[in-house]
C-alpha atoms as a PDB file:
ATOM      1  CA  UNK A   1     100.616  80.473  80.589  1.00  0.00           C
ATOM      2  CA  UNK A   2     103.730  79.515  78.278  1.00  0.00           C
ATOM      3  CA  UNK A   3     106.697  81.294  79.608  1.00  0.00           C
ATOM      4  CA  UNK A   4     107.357  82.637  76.007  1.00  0.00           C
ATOM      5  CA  UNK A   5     104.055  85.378  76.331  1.00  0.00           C
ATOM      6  CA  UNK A   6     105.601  86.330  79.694  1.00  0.00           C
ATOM      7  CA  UNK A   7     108.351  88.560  80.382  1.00  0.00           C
ATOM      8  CA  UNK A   8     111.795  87.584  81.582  1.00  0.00           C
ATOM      9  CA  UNK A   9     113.174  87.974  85.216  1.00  0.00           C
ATOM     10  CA  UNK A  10     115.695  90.510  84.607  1.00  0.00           C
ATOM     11  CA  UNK A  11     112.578  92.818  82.610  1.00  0.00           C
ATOM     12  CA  UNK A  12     110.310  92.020  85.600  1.00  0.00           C
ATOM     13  CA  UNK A  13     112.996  93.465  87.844  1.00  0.00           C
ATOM     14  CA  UNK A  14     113.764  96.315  86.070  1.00  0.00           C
ATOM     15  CA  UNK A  15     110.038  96.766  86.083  1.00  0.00           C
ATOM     16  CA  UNK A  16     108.996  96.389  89.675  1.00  0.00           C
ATOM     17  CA  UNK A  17     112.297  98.449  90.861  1.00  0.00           C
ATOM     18  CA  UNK A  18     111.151 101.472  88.860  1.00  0.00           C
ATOM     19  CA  UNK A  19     107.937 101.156  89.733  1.00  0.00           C
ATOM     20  CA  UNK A  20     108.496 101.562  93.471  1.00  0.00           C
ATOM     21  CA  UNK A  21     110.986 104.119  93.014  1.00  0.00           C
ATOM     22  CA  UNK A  22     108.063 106.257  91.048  1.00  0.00           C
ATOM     23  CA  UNK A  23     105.521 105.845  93.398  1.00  0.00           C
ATOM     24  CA  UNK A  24     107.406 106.874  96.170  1.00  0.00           C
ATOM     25  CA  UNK A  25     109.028 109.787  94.839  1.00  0.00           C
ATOM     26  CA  UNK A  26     105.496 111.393  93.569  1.00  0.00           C
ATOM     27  CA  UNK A  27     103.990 111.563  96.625  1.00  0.00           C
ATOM     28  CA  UNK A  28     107.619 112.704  98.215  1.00  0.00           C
ATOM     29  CA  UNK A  29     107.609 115.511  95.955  1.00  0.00           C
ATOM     30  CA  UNK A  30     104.186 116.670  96.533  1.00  0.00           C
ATOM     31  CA  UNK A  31     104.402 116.670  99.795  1.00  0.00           C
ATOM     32  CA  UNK A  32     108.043 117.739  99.906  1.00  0.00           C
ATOM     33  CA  UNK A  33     106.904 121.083  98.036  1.00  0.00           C
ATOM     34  CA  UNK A  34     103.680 121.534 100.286  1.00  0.00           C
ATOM     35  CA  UNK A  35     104.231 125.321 101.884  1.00  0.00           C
ATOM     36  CA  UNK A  36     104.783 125.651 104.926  1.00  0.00           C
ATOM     37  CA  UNK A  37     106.431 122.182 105.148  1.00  0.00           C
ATOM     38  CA  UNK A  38     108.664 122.019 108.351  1.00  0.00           C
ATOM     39  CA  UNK A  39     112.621 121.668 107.020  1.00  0.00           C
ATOM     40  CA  UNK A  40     113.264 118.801 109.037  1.00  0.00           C
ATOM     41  CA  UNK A  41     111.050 116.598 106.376  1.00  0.00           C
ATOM     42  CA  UNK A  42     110.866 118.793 103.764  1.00  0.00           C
ATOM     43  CA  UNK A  43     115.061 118.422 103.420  1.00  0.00           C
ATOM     44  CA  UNK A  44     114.982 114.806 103.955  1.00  0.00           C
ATOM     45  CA  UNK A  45     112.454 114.254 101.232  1.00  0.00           C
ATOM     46  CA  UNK A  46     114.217 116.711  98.562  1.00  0.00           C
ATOM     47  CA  UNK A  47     117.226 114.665  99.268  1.00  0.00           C
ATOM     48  CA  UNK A  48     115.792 111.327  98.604  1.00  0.00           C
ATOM     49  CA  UNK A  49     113.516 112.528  95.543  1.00  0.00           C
ATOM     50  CA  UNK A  50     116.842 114.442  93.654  1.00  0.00           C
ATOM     51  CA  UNK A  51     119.211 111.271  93.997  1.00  0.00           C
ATOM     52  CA  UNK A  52     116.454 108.804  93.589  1.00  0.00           C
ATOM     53  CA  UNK A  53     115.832 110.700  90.153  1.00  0.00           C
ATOM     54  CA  UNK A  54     119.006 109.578  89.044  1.00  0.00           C
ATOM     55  CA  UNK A  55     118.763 106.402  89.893  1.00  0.00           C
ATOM     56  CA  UNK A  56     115.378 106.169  88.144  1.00  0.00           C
ATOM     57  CA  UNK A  57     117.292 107.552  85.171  1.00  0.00           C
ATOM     58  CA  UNK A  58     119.762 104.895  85.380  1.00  0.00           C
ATOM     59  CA  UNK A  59     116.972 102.212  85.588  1.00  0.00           C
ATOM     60  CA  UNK A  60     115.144 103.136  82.175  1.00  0.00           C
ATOM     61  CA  UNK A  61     118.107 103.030  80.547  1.00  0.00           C
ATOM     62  CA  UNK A  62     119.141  99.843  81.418  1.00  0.00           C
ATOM     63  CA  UNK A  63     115.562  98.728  81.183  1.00  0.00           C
ATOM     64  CA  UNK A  64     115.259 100.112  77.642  1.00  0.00           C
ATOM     65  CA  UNK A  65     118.765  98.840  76.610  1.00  0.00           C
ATOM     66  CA  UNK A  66     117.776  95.233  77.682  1.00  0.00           C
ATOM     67  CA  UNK A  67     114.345  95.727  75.563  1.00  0.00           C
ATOM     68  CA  UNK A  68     116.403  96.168  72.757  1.00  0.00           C
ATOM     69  CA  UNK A  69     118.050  92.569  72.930  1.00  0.00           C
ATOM     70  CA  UNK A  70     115.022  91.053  74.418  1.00  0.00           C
ATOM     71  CA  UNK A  71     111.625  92.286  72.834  1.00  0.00           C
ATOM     72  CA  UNK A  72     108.883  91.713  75.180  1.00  0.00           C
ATOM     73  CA  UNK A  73     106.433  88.848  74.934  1.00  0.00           C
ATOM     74  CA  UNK A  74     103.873  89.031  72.425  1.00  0.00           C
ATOM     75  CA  UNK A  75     100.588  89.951  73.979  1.00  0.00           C
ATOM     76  CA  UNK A  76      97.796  87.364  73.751  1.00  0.00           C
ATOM     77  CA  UNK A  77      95.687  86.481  70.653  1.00  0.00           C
ATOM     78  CA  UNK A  78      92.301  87.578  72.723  1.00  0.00           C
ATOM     79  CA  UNK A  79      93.715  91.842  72.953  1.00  0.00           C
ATOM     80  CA  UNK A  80      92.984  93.761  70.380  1.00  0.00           C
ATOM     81  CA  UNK A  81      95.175  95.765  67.476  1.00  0.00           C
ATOM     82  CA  UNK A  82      93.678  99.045  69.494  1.00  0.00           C
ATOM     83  CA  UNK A  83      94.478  97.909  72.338  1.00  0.00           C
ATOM     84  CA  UNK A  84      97.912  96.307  71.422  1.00  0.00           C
ATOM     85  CA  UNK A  85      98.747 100.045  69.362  1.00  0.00           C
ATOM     86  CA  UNK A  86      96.898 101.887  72.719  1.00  0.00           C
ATOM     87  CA  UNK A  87      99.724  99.626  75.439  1.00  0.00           C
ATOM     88  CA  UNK A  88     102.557 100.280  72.815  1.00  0.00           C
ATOM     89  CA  UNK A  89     102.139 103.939  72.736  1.00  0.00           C
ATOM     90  CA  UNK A  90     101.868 104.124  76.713  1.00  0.00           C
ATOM     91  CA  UNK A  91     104.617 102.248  77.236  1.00  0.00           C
ATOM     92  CA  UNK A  92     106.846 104.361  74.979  1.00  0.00           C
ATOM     93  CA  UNK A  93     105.290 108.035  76.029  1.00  0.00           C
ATOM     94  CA  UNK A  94     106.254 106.348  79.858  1.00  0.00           C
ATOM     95  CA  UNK A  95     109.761 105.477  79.169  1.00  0.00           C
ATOM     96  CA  UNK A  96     110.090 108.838  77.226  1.00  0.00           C
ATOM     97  CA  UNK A  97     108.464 110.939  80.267  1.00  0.00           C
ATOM     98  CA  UNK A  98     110.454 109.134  82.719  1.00  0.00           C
ATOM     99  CA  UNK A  99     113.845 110.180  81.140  1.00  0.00           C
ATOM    100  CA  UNK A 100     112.597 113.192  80.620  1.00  0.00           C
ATOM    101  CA  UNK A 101     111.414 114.046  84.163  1.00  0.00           C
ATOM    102  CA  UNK A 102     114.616 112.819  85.296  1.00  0.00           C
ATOM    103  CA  UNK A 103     116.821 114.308  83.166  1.00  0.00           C
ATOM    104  CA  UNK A 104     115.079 117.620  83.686  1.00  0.00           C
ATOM    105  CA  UNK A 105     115.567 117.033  87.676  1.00  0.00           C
ATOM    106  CA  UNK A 106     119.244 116.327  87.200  1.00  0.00           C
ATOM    107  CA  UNK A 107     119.528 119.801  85.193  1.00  0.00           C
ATOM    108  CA  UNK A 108     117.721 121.370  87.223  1.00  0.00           C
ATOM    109  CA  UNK A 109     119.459 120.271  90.299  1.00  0.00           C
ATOM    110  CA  UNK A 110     123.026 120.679  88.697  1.00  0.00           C
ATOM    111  CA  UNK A 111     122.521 124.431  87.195  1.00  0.00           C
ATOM    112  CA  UNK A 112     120.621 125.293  90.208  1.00  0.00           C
ATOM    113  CA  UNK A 113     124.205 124.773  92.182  1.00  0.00           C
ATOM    114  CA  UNK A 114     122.661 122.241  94.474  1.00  0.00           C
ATOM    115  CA  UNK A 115     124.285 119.096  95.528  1.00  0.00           C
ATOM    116  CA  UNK A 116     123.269 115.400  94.868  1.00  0.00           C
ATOM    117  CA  UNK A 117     124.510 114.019  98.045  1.00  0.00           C
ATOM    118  CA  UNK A 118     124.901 110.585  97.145  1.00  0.00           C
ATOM    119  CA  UNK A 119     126.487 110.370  94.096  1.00  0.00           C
ATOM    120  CA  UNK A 120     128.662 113.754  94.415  1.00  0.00           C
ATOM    121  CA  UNK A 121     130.409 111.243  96.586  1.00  0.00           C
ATOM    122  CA  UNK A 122     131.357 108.897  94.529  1.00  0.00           C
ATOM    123  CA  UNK A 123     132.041 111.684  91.978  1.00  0.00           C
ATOM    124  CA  UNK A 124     129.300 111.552  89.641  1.00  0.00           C
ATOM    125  CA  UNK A 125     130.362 114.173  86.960  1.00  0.00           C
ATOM    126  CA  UNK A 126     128.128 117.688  86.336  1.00  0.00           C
ATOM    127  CA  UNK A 127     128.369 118.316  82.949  1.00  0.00           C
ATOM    128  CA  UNK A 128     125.909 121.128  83.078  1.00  0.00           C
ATOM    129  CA  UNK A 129     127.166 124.457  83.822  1.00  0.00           C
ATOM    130  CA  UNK A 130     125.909 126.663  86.588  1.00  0.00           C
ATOM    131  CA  UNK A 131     123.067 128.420  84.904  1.00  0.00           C
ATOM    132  CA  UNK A 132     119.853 130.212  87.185  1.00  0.00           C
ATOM    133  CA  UNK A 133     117.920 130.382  83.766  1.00  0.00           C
ATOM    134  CA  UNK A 134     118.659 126.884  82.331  1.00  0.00           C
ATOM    135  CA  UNK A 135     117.671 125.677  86.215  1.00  0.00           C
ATOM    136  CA  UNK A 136     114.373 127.694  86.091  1.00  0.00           C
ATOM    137  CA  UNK A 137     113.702 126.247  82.308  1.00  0.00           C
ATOM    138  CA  UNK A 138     114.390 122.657  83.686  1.00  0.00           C
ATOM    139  CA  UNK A 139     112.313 123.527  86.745  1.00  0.00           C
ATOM    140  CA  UNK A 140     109.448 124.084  84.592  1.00  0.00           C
ATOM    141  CA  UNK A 141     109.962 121.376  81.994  1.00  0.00           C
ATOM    142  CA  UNK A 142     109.780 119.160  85.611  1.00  0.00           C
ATOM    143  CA  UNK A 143     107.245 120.604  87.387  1.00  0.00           C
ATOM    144  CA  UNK A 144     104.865 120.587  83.341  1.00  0.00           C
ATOM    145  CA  UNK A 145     105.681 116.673  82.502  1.00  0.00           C
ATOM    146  CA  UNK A 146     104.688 115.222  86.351  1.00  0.00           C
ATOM    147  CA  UNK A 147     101.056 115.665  84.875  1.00  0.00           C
ATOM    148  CA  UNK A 148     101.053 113.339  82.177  1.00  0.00           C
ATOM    149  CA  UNK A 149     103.256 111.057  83.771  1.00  0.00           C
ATOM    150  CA  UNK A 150     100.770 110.488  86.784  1.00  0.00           C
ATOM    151  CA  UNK A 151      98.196 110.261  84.230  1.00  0.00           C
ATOM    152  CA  UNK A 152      99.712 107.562  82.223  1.00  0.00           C
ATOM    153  CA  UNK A 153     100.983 105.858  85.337  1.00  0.00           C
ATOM    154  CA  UNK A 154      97.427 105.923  86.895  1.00  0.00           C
ATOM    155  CA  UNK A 155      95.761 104.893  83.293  1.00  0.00           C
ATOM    156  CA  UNK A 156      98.698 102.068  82.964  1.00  0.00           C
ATOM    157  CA  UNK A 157      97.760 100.767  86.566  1.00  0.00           C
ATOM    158  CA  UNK A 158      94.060 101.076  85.287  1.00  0.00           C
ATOM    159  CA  UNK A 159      94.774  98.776  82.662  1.00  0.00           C
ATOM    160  CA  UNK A 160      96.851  96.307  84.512  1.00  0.00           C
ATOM    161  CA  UNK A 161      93.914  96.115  86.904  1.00  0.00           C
ATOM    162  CA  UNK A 162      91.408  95.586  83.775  1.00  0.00           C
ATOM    163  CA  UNK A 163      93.227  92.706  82.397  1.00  0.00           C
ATOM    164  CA  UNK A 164      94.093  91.235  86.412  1.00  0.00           C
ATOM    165  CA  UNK A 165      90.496  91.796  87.642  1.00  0.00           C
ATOM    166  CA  UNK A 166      88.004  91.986  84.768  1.00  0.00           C
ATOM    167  CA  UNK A 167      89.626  90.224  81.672  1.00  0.00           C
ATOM    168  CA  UNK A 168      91.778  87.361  83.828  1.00  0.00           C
ATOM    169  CA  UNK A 169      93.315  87.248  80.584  1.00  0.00           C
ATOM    170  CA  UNK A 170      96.769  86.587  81.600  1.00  0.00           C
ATOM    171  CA  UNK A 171      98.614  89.786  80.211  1.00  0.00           C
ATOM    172  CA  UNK A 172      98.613  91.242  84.314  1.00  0.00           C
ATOM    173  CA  UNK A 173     100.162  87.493  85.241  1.00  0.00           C
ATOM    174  CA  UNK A 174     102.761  88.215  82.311  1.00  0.00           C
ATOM    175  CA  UNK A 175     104.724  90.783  84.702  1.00  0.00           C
ATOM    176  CA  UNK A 176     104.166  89.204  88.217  1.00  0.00           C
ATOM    177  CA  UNK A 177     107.177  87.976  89.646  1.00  0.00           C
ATOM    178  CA  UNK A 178     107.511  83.911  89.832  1.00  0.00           C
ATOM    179  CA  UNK A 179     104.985  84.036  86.810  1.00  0.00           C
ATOM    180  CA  UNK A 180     105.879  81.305  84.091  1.00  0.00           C
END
């Protein structure tokens, strides 16, 4: 594989970072908001998934800031234009529901009154007023956009998995780590 079809180190990273962060703060919040959850990991879990949120944020941002000066690779020749249009839109709707979920967290979290431990700290400014109703609104814009966000993660991995497993096409290869 030419190294000009696959992506570049610093996209890969900002890839594989958010990736991890996702997948373990889905399965932290579900189990985090399980009832009858005992406090001692139901707090410990709420802690990590609110300030990992941010960090997420912080991540896409970047990640879609680089994308801006460095367009990804073309895909191969051998996809196609439905399938090129069908990965474009996913990626996009992804990026968009990631922000969103976060930024929905952060209001959430910040109107609500509660703390972000780890970057209250360092003094990470609130610029959202104390609100119970814009917290409740957030709340629900959060707890609505997890579902298509798990379903476009789950049909992105699908994908990914097509092209590894079935196609051995090269487009999984393009985001592996070490890949050239």
């Amino acid at each position: 594989m030419t190294s000009n079809l696959t992506y570049k180190p610093l996209a890969k990273a900002f890839h594989w970072l958010t990736a991890l962060l996702v997948l373990l703060t889905i399965p932290a919040a579900f189990i985090m908001l399980t009832p009858g959850i005992e406090r001692s990991l139901q707090d410990p879990l709420f802690l990590f998934h609110k300030n990992i949120g941010v960090v997420i944020f912080v991540l896409v941002a970047l990640r879609l800031a680089y994308r801006s000066v460095n367009p990804p690779p073309p895909l191969p020749a051998s996809v196609p234009a439905w399938q090129r249009h069908a990965a474009a839109i996913t990626h996009w709707l992804l990026y968009a529901l990631l922000l969103a979920m976060a930024l929905s967290g952060y209001i959430r979290v910040t109107a609500g009154g509660f703390p972000l431990e780890v970057f209250d700290r360092i003094g990470l400014p609130r610029p959202v007023p104390r609100s119970d109703s814009l917290a409740e609104t957030a709340k629900a814009i959060h707890a609505t956009l997890r579902y298509p966000l798990i379903a476009l993660i789950i049909l992105h991995i699908a994908a990914a998995l097509q092209h590894a497993i079935i196609k051995r096409d090269g487009v999984f290869q393009r985001m592996l780590p070490g890949a050239r």
